[in-house]
C-alpha atoms as a PDB file:
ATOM      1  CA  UNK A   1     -10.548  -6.558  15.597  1.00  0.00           C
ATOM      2  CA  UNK A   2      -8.762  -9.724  15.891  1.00  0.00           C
ATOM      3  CA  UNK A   3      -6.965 -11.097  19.066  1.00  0.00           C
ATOM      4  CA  UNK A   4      -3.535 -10.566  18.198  1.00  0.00           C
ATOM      5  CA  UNK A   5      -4.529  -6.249  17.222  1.00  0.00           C
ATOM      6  CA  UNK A   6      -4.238  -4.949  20.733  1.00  0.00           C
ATOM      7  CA  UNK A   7      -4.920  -1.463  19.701  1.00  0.00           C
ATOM      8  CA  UNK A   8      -8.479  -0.507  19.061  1.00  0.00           C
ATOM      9  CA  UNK A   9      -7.705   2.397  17.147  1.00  0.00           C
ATOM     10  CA  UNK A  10      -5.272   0.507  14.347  1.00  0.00           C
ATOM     11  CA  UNK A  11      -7.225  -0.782  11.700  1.00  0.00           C
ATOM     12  CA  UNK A  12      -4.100  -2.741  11.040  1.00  0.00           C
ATOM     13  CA  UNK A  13      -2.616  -6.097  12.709  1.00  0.00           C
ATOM     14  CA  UNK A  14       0.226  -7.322  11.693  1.00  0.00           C
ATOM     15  CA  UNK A  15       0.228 -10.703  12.576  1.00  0.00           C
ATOM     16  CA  UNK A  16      -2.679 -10.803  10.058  1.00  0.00           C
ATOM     17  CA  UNK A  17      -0.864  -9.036   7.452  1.00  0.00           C
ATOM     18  CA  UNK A  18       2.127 -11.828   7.275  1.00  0.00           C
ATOM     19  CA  UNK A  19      -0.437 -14.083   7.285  1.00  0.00           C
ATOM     20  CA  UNK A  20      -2.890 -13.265   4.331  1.00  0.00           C
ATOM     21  CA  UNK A  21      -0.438 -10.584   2.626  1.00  0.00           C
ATOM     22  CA  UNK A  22       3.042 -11.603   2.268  1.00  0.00           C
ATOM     23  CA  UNK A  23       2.659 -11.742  -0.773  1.00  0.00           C
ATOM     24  CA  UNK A  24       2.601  -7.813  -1.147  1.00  0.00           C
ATOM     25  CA  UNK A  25       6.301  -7.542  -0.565  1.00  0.00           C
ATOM     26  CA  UNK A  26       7.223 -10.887  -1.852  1.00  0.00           C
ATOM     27  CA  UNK A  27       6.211  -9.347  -5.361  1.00  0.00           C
ATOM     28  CA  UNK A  28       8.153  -6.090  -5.004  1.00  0.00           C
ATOM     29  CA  UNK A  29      10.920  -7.754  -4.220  1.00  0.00           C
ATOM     30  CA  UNK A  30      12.283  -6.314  -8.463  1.00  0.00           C
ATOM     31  CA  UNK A  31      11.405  -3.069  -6.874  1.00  0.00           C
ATOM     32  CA  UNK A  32      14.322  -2.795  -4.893  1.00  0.00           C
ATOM     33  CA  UNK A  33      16.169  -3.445  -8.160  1.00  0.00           C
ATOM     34  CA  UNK A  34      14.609  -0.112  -9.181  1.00  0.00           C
ATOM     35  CA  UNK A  35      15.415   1.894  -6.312  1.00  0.00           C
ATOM     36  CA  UNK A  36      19.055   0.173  -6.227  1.00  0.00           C
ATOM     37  CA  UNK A  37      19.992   1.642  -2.552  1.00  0.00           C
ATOM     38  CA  UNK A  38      23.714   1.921  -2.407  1.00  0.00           C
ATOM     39  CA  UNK A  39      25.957   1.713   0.744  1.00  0.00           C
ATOM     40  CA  UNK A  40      25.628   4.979   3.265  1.00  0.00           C
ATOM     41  CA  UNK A  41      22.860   6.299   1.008  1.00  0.00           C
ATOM     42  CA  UNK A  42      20.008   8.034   3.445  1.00  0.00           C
ATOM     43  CA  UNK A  43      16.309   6.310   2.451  1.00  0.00           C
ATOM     44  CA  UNK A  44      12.977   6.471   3.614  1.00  0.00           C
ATOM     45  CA  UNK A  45      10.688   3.701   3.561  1.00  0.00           C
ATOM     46  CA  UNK A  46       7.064   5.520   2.910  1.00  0.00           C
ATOM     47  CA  UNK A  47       4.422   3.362   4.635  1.00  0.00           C
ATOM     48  CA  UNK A  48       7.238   0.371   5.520  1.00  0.00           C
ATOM     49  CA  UNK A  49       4.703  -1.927   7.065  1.00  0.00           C
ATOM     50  CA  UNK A  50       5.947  -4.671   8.942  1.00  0.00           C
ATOM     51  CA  UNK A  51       9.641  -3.995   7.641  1.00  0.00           C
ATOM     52  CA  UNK A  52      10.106  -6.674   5.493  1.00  0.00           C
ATOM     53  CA  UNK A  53      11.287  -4.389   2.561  1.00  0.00           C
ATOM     54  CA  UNK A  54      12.813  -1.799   4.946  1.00  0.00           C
ATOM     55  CA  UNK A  55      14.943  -4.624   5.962  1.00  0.00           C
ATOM     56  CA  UNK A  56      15.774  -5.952   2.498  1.00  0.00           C
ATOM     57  CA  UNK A  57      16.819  -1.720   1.948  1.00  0.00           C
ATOM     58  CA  UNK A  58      18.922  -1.919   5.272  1.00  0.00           C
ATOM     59  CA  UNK A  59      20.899  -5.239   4.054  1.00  0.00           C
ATOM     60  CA  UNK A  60      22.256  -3.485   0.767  1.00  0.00           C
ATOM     61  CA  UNK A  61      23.819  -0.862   2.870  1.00  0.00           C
ATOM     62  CA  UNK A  62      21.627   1.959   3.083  1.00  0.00           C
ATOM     63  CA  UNK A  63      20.663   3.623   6.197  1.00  0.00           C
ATOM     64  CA  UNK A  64      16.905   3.559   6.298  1.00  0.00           C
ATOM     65  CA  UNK A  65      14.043   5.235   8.500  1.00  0.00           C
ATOM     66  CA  UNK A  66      10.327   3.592   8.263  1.00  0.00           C
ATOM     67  CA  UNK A  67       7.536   5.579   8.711  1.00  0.00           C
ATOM     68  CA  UNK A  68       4.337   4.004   9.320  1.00  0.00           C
ATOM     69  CA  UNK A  69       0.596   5.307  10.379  1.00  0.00           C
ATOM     70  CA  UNK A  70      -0.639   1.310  12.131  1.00  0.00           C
ATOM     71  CA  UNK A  71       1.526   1.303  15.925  1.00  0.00           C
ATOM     72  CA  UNK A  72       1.171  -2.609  14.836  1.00  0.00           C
ATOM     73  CA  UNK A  73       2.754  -2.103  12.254  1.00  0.00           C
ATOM     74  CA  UNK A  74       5.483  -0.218  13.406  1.00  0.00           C
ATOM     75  CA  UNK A  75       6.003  -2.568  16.247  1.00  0.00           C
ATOM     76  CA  UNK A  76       6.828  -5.276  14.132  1.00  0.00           C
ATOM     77  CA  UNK A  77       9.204  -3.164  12.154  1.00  0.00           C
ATOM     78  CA  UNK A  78      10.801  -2.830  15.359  1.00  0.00           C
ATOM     79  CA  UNK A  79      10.973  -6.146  16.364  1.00  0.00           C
ATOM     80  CA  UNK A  80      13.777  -6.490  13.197  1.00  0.00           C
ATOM     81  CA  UNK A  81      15.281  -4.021  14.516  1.00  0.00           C
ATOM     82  CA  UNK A  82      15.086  -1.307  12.369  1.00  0.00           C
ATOM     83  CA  UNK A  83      14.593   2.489  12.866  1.00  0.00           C
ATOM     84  CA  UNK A  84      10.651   2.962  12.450  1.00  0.00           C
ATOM     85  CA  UNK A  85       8.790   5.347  13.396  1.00  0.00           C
ATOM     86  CA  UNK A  86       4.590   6.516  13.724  1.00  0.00           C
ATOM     87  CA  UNK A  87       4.318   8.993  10.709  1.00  0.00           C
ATOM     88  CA  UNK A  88       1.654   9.186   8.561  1.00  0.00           C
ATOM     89  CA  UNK A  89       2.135   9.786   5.013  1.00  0.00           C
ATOM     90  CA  UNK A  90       0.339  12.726   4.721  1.00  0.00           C
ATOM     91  CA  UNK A  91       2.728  14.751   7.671  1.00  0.00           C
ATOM     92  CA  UNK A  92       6.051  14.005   6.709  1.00  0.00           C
ATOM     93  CA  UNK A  93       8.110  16.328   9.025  1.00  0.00           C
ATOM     94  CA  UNK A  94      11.493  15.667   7.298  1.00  0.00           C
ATOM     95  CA  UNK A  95      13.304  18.297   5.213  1.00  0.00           C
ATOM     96  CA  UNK A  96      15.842  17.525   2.777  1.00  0.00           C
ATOM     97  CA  UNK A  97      17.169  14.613   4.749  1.00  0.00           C
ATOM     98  CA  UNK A  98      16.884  11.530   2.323  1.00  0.00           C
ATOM     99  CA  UNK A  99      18.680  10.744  -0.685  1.00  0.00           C
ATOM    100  CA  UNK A 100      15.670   8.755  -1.854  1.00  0.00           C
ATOM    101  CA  UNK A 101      12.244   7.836  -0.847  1.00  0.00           C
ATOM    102  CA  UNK A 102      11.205   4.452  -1.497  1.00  0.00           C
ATOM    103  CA  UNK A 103       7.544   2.923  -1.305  1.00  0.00           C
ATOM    104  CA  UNK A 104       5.109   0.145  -1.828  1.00  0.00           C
ATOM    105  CA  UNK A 105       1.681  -0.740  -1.746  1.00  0.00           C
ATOM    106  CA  UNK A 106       0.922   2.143   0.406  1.00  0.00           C
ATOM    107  CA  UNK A 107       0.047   5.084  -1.774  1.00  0.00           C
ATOM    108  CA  UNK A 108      -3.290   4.224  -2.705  1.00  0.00           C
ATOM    109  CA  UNK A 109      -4.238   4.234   0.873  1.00  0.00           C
ATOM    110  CA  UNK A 110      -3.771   8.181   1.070  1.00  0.00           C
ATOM    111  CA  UNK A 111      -6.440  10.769   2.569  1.00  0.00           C
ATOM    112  CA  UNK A 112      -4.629  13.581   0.526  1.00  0.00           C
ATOM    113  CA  UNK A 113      -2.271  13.040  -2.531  1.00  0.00           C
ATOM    114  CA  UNK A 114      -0.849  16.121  -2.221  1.00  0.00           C
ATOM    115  CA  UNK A 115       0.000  16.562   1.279  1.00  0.00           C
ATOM    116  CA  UNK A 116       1.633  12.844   0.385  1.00  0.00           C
ATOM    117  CA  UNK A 117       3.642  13.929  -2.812  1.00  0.00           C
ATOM    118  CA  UNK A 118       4.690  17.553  -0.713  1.00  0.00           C
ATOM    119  CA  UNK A 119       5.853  16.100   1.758  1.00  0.00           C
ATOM    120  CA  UNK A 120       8.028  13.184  -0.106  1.00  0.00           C
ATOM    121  CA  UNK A 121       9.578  16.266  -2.523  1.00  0.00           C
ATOM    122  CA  UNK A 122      10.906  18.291   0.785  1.00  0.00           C
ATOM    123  CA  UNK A 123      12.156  14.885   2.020  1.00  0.00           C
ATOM    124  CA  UNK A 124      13.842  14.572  -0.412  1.00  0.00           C
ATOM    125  CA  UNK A 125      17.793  16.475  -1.178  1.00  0.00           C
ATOM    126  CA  UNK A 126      18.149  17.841  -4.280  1.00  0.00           C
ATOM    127  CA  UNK A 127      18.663  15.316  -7.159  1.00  0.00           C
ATOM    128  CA  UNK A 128      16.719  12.390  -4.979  1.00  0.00           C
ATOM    129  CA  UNK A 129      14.519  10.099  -6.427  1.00  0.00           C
ATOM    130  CA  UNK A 130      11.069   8.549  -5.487  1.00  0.00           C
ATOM    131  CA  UNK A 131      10.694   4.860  -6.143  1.00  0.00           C
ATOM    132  CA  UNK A 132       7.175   3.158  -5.934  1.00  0.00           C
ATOM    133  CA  UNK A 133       4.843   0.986  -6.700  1.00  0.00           C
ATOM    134  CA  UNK A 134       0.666   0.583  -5.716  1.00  0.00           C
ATOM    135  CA  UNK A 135      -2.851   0.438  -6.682  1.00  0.00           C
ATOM    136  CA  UNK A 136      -3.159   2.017  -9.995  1.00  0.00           C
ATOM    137  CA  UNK A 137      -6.407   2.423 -12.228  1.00  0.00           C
ATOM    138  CA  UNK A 138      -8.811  -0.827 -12.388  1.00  0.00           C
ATOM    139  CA  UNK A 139      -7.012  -2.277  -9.146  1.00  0.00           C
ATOM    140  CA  UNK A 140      -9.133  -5.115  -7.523  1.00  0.00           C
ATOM    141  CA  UNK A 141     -12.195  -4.065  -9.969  1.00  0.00           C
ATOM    142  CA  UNK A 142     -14.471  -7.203  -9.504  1.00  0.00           C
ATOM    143  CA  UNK A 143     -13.981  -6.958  -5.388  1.00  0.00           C
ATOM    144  CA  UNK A 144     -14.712  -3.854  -5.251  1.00  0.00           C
ATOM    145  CA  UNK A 145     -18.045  -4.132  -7.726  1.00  0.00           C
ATOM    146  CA  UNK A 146     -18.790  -6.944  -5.749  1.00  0.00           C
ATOM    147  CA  UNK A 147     -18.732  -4.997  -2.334  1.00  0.00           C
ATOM    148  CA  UNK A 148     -20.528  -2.099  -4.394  1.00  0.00           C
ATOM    149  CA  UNK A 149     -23.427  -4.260  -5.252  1.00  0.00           C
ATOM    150  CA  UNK A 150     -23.721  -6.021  -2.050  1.00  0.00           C
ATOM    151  CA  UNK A 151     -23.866  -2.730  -0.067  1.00  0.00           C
ATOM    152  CA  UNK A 152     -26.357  -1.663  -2.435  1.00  0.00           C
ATOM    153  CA  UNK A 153     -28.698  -3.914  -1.618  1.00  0.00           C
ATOM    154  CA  UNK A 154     -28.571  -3.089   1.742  1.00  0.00           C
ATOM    155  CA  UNK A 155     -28.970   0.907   0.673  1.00  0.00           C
ATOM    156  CA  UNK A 156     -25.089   1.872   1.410  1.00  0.00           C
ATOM    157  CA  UNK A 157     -23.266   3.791  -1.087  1.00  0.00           C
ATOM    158  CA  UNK A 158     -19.939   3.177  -1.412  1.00  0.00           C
ATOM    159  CA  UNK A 159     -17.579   5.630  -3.095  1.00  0.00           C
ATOM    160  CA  UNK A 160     -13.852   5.306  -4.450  1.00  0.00           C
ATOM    161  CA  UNK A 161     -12.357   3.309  -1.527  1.00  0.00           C
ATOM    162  CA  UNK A 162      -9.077   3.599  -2.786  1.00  0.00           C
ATOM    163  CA  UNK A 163      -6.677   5.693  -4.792  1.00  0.00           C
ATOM    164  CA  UNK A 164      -6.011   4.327  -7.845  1.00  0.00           C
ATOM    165  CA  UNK A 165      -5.324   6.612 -10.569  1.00  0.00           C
ATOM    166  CA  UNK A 166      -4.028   6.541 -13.733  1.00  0.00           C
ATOM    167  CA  UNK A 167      -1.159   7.196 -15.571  1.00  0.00           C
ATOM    168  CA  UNK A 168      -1.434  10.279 -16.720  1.00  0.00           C
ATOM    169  CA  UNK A 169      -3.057  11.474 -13.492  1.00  0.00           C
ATOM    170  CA  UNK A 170      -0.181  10.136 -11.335  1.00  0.00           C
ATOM    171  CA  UNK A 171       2.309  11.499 -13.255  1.00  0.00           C
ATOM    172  CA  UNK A 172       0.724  15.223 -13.324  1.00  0.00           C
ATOM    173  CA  UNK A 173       0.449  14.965  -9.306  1.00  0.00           C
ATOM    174  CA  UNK A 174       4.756  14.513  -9.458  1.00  0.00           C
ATOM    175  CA  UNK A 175       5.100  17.174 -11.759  1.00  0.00           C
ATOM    176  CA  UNK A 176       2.690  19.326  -9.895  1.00  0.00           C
ATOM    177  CA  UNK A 177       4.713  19.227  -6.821  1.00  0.00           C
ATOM    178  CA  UNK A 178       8.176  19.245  -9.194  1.00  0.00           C
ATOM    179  CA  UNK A 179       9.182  15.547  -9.832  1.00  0.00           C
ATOM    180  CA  UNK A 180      10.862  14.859 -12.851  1.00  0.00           C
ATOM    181  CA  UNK A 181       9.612  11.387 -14.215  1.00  0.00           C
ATOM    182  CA  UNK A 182      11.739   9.306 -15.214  1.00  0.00           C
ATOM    183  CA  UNK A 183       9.624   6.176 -15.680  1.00  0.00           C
ATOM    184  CA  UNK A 184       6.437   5.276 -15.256  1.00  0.00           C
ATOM    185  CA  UNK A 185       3.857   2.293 -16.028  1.00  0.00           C
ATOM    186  CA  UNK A 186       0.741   0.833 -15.111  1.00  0.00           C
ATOM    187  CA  UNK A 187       0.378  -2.819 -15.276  1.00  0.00           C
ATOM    188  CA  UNK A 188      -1.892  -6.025 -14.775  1.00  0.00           C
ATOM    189  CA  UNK A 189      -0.415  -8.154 -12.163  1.00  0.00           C
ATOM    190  CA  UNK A 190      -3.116 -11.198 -11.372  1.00  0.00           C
ATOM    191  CA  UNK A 191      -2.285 -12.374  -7.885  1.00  0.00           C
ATOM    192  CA  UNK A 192      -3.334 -15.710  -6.026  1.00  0.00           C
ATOM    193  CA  UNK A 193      -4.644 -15.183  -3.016  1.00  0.00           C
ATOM    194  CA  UNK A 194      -3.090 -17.493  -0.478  1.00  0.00           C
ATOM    195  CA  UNK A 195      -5.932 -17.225   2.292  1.00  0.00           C
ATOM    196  CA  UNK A 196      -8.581 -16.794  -0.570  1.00  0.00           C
ATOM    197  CA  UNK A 197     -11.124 -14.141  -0.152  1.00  0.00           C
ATOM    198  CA  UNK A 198     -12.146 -14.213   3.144  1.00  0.00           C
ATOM    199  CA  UNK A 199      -8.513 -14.243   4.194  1.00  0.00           C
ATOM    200  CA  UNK A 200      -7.777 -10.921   1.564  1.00  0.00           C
ATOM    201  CA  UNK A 201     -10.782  -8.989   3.132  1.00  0.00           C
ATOM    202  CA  UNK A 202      -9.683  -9.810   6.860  1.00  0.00           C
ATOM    203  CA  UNK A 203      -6.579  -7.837   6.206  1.00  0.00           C
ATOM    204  CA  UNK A 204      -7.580  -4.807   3.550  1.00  0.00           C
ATOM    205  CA  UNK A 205     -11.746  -4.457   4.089  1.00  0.00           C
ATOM    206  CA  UNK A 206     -11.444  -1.252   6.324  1.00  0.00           C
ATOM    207  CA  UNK A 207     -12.351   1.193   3.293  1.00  0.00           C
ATOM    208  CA  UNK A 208     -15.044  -1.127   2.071  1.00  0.00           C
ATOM    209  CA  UNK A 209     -17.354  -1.767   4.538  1.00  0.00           C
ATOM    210  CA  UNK A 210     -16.698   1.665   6.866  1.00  0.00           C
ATOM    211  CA  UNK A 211     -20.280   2.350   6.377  1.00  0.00           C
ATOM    212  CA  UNK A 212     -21.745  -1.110   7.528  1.00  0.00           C
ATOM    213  CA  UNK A 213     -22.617  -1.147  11.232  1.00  0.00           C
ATOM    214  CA  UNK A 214     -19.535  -3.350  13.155  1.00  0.00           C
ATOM    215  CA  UNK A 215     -22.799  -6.156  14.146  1.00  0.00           C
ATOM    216  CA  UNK A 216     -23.352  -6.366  10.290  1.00  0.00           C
ATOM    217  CA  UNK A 217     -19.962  -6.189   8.345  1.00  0.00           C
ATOM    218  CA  UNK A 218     -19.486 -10.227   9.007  1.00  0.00           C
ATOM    219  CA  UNK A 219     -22.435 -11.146   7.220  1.00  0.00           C
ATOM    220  CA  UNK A 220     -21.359  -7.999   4.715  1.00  0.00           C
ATOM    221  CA  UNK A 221     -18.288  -9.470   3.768  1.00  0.00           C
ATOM    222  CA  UNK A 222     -19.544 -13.342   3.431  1.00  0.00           C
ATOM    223  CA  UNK A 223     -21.535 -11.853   0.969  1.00  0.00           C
ATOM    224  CA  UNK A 224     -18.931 -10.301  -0.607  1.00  0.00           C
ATOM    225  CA  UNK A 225     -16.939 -13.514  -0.875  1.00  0.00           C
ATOM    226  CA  UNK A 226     -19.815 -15.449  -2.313  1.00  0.00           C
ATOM    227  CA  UNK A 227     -20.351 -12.600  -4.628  1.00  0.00           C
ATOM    228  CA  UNK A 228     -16.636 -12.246  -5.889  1.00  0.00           C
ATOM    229  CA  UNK A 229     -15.157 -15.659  -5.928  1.00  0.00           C
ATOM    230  CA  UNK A 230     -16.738 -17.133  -8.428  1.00  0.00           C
ATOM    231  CA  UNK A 231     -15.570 -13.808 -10.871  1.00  0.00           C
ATOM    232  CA  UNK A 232     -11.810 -14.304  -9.339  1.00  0.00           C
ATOM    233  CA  UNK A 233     -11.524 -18.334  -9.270  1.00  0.00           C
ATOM    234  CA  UNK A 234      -9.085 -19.750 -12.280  1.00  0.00           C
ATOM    235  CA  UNK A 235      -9.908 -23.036 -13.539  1.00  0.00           C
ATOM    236  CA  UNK A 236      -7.512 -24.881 -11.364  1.00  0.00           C
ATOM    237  CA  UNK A 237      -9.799 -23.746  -8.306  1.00  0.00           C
ATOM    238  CA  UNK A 238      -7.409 -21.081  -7.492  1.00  0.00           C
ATOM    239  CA  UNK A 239      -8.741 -17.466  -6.023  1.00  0.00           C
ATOM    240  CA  UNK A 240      -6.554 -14.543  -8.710  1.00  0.00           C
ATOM    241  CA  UNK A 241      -7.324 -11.357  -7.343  1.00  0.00           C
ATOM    242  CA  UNK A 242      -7.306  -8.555  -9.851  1.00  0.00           C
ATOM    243  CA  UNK A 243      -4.265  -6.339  -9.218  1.00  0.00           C
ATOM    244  CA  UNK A 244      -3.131  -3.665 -11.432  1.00  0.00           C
ATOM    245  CA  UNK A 245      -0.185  -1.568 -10.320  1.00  0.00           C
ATOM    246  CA  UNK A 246       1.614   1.604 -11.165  1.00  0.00           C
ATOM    247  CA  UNK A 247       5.318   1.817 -10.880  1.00  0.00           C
ATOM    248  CA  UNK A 248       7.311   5.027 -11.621  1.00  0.00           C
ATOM    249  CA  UNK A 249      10.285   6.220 -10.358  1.00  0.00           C
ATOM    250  CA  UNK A 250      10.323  10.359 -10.207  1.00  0.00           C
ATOM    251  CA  UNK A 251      13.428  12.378  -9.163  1.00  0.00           C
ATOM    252  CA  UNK A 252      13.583  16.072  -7.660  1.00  0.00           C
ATOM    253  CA  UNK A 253      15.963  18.305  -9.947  1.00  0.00           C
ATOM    254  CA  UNK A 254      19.337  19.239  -8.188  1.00  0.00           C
END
């Protein structure tokens, strides 16, 4: 836990998020294009972070509620100013109050797709759409076969730390729950690192090295820097993290 994460329990800080992770939003930013909130329309940011999207939703006119599962996080979505509020993803209580749900870089973080995709379709009103983008199939590959092989050596098995299917699975999860897909496309999106590694695994590391005793998971994830780096660094020196994403936009029949 750093000094600025005054909650125990919150795996999340946002002060360290802005710092190593702007980036995540900065990137969406065509995403918005995609969800194209109009003035008065009713939207739900799904996992809204620190707000800096939720905000960007708010200024085109739409009246948005954040929902958020880090109290840091939530906090600073507060601090703009905007309506969020402690939700996880997974317990959605809302029912047929949004005109669309929108979402980034939060899905592959989910305990239970389905509870997730349920509870985004009775959000939703009838003809509503779901917007989003996240971690798709072959998403930060060489960190996490770095982390595998470093926790290996020390006997620790580590599993599928994220969600990050692909297309086809993705798109039968919607239409299992009765999304109609409109679009929807998995892509390679090589991203510098601003904070490099170290900096990266300060802020997203929780599902990585869960297993490692809290005395050990510093020297765990040095190791998993000098492991990784040299399979991320471009020739200019430059730390390019592996990202792939999946974008779709899905809409519930009227």
């Amino acid at each position: 836990m750093t000094d600025t994460q005054e909650d125990p329990s919150d795996a999340w800080c946002a002060d360290a998020y802005a710092r190593n992770a702007a980036f995540v939003p900065a990137l969406a930013a065509d995403l918005l294009d995609v969800l194209d909130p109009r003035s008065g329309e009713s939207v739900l940011d799904l996992g809204c972070g620190d707000g800096v999207l939720t905000a960007q939703i708010a200024a085109r006119g739409a009246v948005v509620v954040g929902v958020d599962s880090s109290p840091s996080m939530v906090a600073a979505a507060r601090a703009r100013g905007l309506d969020a509020r402690l939700i996880a993803a997974e317990s959605l209580p809302f029912e047929r109050e949004f005109e669309a749900v929108f979402s980034n870089a939060m899905i592959h973080w989910t305990s239970d797709i389905d509870a997730l995709v349920g509870g985004v379709a009775r959000a939703l009103v009838p003809g509503g759409r779901f917007v989003g983008e996240f971690g798709g199939h072959g998403n930060v590959a060489a960190i996490v076969e770095s982390a595998r092989e470093i926790l290996a050596a020390r006997g620790i098995a580590l599993g599928s730390p994220w969600y990050y299917p692909d297309e086809a699975t993705f798109k039968a999860k919607l239409e299992g729950h009765g999304f109609e897909v409109e679009s929807l496309v998995l892509f390679r999106r090589p991203t510098p690192l601003p904070t490099g590694l170290a900096g990266w695994l300060e802020t997203f590391s929780m599902p990585l090295v869960r297993r490692v005793s809290a005395d050990q998971r510093a020297e765990v994830l040095a190791d998993i820097v000098r492991r990784a780096e040299p399979r991320l660094r471009a020739p200019d020196g430059t730390i390019v993290a592996d990202y792939v994403r999946l974008r779709f936009k899905a809409r519930r029949p009227g």
